[in-house]
N, C-alpha and C. Protein backbone atom coordinates (compact mmCIF):
# COMPACT_ATOMS: atom_id res chain seq x y z
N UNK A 1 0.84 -1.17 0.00
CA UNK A 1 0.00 0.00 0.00
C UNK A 1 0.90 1.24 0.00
N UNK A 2 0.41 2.24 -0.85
CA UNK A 2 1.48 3.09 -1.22
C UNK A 2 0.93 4.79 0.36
N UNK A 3 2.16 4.82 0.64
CA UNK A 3 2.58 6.12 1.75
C UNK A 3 1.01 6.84 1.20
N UNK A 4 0.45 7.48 0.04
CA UNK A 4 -0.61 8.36 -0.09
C UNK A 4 -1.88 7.79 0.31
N UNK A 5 -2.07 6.33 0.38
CA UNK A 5 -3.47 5.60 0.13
C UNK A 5 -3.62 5.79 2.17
N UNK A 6 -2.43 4.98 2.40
CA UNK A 6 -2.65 4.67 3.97
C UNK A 6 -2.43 6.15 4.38
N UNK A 7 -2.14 7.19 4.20
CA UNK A 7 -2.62 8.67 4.99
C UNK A 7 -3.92 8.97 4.97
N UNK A 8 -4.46 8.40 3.71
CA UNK A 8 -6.04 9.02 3.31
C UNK A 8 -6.78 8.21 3.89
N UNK A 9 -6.68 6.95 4.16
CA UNK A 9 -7.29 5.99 5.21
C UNK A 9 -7.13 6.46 6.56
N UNK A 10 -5.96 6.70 7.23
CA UNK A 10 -5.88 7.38 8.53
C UNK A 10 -6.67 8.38 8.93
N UNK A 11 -6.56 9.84 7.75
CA UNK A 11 -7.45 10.31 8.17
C UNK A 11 -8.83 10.66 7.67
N UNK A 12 -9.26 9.17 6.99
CA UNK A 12 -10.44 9.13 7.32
C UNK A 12 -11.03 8.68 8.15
N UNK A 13 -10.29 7.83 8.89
CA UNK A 13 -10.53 7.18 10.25
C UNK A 13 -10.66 8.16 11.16
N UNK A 14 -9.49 9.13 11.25
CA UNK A 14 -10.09 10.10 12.43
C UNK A 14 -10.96 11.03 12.32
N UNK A 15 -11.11 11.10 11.22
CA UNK A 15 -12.87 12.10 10.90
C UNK A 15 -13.66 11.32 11.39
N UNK A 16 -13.76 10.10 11.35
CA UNK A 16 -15.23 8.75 11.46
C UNK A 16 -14.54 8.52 12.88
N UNK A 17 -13.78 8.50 13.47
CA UNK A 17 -13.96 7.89 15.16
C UNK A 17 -13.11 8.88 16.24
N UNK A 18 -12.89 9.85 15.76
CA UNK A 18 -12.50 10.95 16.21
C UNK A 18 -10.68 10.99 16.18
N UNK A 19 -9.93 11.70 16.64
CA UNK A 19 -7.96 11.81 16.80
C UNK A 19 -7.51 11.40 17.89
N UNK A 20 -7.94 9.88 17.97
CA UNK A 20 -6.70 9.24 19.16
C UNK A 20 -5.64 9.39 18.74
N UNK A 21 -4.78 9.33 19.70
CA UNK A 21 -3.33 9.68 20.03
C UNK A 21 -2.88 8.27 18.75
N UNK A 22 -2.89 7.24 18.78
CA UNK A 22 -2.15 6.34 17.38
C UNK A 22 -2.54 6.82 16.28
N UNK A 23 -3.89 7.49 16.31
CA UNK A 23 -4.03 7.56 14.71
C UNK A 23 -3.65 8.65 14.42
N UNK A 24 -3.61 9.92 15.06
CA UNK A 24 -2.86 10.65 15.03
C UNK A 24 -0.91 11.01 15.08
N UNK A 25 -0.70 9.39 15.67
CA UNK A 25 0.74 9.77 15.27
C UNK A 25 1.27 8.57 13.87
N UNK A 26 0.52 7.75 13.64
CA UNK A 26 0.50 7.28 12.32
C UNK A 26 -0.02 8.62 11.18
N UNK A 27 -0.57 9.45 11.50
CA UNK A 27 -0.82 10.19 10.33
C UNK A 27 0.52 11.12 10.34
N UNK A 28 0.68 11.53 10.98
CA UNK A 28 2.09 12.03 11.57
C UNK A 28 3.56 10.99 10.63
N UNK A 29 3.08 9.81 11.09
CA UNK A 29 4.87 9.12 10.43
C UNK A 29 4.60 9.19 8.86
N UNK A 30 2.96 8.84 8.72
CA UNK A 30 2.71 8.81 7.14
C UNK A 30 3.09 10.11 6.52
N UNK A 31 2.52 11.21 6.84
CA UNK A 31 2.93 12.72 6.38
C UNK A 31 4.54 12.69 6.13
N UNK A 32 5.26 11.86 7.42
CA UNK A 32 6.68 12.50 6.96
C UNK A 32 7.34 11.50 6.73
N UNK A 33 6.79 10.25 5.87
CA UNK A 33 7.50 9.18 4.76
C UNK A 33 7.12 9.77 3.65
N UNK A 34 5.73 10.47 3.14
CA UNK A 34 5.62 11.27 2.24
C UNK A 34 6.47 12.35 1.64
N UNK A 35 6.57 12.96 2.90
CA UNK A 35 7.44 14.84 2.55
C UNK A 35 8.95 13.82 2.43
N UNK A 36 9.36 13.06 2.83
CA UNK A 36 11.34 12.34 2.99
C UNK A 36 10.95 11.55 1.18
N UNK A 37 10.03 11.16 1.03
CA UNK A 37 9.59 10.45 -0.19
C UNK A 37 10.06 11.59 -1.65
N UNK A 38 8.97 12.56 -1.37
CA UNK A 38 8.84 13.86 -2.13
C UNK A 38 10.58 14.29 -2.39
N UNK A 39 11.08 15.02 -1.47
CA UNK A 39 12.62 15.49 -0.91
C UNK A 39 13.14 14.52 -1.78
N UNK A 40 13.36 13.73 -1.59
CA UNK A 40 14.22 12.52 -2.02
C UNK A 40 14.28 12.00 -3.84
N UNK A 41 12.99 12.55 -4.51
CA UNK A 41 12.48 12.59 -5.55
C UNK A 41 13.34 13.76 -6.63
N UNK A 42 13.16 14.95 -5.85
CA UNK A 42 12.96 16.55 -5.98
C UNK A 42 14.65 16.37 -5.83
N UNK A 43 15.97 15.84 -5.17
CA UNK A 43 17.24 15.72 -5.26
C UNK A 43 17.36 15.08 -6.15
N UNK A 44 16.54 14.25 -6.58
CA UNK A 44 17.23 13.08 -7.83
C UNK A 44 17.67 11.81 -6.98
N UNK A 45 17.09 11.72 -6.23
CA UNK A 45 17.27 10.36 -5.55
C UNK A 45 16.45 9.20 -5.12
N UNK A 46 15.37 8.98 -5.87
CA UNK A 46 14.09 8.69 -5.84
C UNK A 46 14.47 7.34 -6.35
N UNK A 47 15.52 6.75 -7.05
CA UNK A 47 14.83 5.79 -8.18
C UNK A 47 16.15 4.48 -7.57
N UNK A 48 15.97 3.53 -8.25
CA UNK A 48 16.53 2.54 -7.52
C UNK A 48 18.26 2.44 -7.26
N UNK A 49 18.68 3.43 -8.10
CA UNK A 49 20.28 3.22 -8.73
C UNK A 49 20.50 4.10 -7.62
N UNK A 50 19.67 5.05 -6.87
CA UNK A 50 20.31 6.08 -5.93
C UNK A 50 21.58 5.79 -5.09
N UNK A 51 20.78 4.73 -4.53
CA UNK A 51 21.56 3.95 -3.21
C UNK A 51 23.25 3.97 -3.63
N UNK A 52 23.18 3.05 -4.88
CA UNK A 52 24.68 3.34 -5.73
C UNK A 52 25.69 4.55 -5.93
N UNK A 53 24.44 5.63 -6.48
CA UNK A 53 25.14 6.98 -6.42
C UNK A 53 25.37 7.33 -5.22
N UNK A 54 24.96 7.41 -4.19
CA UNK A 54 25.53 7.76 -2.77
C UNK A 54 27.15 6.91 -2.46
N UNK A 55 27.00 6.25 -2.83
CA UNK A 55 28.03 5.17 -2.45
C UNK A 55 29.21 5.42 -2.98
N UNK A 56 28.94 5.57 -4.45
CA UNK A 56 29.82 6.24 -5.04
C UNK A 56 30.88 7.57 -4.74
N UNK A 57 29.61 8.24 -4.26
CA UNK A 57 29.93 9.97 -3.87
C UNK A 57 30.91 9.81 -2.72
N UNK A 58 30.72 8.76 -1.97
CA UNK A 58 31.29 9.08 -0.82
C UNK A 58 32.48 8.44 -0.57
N UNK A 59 32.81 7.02 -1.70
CA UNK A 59 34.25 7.07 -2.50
C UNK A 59 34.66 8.05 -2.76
N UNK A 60 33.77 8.34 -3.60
CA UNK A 60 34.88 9.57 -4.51
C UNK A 60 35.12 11.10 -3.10
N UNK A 61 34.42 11.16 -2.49
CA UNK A 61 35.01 12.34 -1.31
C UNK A 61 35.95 11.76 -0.70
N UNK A 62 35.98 10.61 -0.37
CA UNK A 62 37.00 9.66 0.67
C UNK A 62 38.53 9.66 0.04
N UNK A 63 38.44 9.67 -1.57
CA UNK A 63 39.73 9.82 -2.10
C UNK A 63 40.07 11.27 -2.29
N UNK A 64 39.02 11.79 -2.43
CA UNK A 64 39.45 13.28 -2.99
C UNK A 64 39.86 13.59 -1.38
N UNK A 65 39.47 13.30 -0.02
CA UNK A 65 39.93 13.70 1.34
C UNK A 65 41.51 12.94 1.60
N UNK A 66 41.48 12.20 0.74
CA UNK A 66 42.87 11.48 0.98
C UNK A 66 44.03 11.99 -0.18
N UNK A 67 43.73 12.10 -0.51
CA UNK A 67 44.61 13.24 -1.94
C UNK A 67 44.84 14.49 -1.61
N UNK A 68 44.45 14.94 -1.00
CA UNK A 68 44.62 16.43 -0.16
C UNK A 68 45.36 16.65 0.66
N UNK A 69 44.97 15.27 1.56
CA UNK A 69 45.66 15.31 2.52
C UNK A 69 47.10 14.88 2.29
N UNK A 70 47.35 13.95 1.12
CA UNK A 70 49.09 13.80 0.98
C UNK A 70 49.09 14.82 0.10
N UNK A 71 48.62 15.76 -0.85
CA UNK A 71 49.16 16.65 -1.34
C UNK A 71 49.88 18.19 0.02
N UNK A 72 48.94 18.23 0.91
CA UNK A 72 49.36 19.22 2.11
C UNK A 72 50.79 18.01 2.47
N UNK A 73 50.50 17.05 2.97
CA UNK A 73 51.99 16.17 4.02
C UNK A 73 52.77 16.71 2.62
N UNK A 74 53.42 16.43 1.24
CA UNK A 74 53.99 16.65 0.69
C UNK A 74 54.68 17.94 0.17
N UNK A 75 53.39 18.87 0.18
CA UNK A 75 53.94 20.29 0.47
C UNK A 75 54.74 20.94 1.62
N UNK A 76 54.17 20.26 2.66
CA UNK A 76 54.86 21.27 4.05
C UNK A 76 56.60 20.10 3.86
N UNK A 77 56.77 18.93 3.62
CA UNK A 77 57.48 18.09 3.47
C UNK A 77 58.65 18.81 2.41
N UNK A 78 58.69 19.74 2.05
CA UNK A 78 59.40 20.20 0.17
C UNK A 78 59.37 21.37 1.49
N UNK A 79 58.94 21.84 1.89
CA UNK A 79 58.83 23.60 2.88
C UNK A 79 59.86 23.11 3.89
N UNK A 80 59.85 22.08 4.74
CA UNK A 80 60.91 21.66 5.38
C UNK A 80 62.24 21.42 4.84
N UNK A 81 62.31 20.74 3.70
CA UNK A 81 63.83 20.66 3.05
C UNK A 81 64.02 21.48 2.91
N UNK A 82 63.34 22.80 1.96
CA UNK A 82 64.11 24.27 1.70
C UNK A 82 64.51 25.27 2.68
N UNK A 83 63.78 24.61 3.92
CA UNK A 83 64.50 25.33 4.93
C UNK A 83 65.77 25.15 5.54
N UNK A 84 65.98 23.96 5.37
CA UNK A 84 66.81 22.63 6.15
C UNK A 84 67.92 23.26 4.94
N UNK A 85 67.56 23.44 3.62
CA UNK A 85 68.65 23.42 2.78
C UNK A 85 69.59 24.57 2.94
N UNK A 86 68.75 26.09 3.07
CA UNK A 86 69.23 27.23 3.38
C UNK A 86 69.64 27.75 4.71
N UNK A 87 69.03 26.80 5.54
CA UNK A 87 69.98 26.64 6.87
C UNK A 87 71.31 25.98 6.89
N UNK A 88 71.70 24.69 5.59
CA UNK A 88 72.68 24.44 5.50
C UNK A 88 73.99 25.70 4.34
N UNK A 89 72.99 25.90 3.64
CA UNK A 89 73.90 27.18 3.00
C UNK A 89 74.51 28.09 4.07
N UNK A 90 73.48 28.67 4.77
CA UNK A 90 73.89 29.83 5.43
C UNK A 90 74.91 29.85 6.33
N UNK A 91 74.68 28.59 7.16
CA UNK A 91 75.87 27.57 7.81
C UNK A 91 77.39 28.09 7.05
N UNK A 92 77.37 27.07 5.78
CA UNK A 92 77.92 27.06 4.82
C UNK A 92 78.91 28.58 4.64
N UNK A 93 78.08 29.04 4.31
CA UNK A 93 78.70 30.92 4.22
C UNK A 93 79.66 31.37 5.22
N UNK A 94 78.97 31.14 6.42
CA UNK A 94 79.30 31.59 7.99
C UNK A 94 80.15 31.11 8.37
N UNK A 95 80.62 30.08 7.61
CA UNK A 95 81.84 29.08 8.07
C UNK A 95 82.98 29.87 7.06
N UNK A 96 82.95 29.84 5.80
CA UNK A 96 83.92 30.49 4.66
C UNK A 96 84.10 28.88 4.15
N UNK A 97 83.19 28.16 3.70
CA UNK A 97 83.13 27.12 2.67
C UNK A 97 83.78 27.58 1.73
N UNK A 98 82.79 28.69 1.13
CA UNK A 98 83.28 28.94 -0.23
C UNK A 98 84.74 29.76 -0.47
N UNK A 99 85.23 29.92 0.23
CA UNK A 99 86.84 30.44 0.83
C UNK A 99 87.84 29.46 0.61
N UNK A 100 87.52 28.31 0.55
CA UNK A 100 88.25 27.08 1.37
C UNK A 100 88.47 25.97 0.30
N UNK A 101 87.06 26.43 -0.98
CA UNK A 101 87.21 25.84 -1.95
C UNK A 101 87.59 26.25 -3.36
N UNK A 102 87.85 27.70 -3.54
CA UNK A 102 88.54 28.27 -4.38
C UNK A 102 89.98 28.56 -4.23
């Protein structure tokens, strides 16, 4: 029975025997399997392959979060040697290396 048929049964039930508290919160879960139904339609996610595309998406963020993250370790990694390197130059200078080898 489809989410629209069993709301319209609910509340025709509580027109005909008045809004107890169940039928009133079944009209309640029905309304909002409807509106998550609708939403879900209205994104493009309605149809059976969805499930897949999610799955997908969240590969593909999981690598794109992991690619980032060794592209930053690799950058600050290249920022450390050039420091390391011109700390050894400067060394280098301060000493009269280049004095010593001409």
């Amino acid at each position: 029975m489809k989410h629209d048929d069993m709301l319209a049964r609910l509340i025709g039930q509580a027109a005909q025997d008045g809004g107890d508290l169940a039928t009133l919160r079944a009209i309640v879960e029905e309304s909002s399997a409807i509106g998550a139904d609708r939403a879900l339609v209205r994104l493009g996610l309605g149809d059976e392959g969805a499930q897949d595309d999610i799955d997908e998406l969240r590969e593909l963020l999981g690598a794109w979060r992991d690619a980032k993250a060794s592209a930053w370790k690799a950058a600050v990694e290249w920022i450390v040697r050039g420091v390391l390197a011109l700390l050894l130059v400067g060394i280098a200078v301060r000493l009269g290396v280049g004095e010593m080898l001409a």
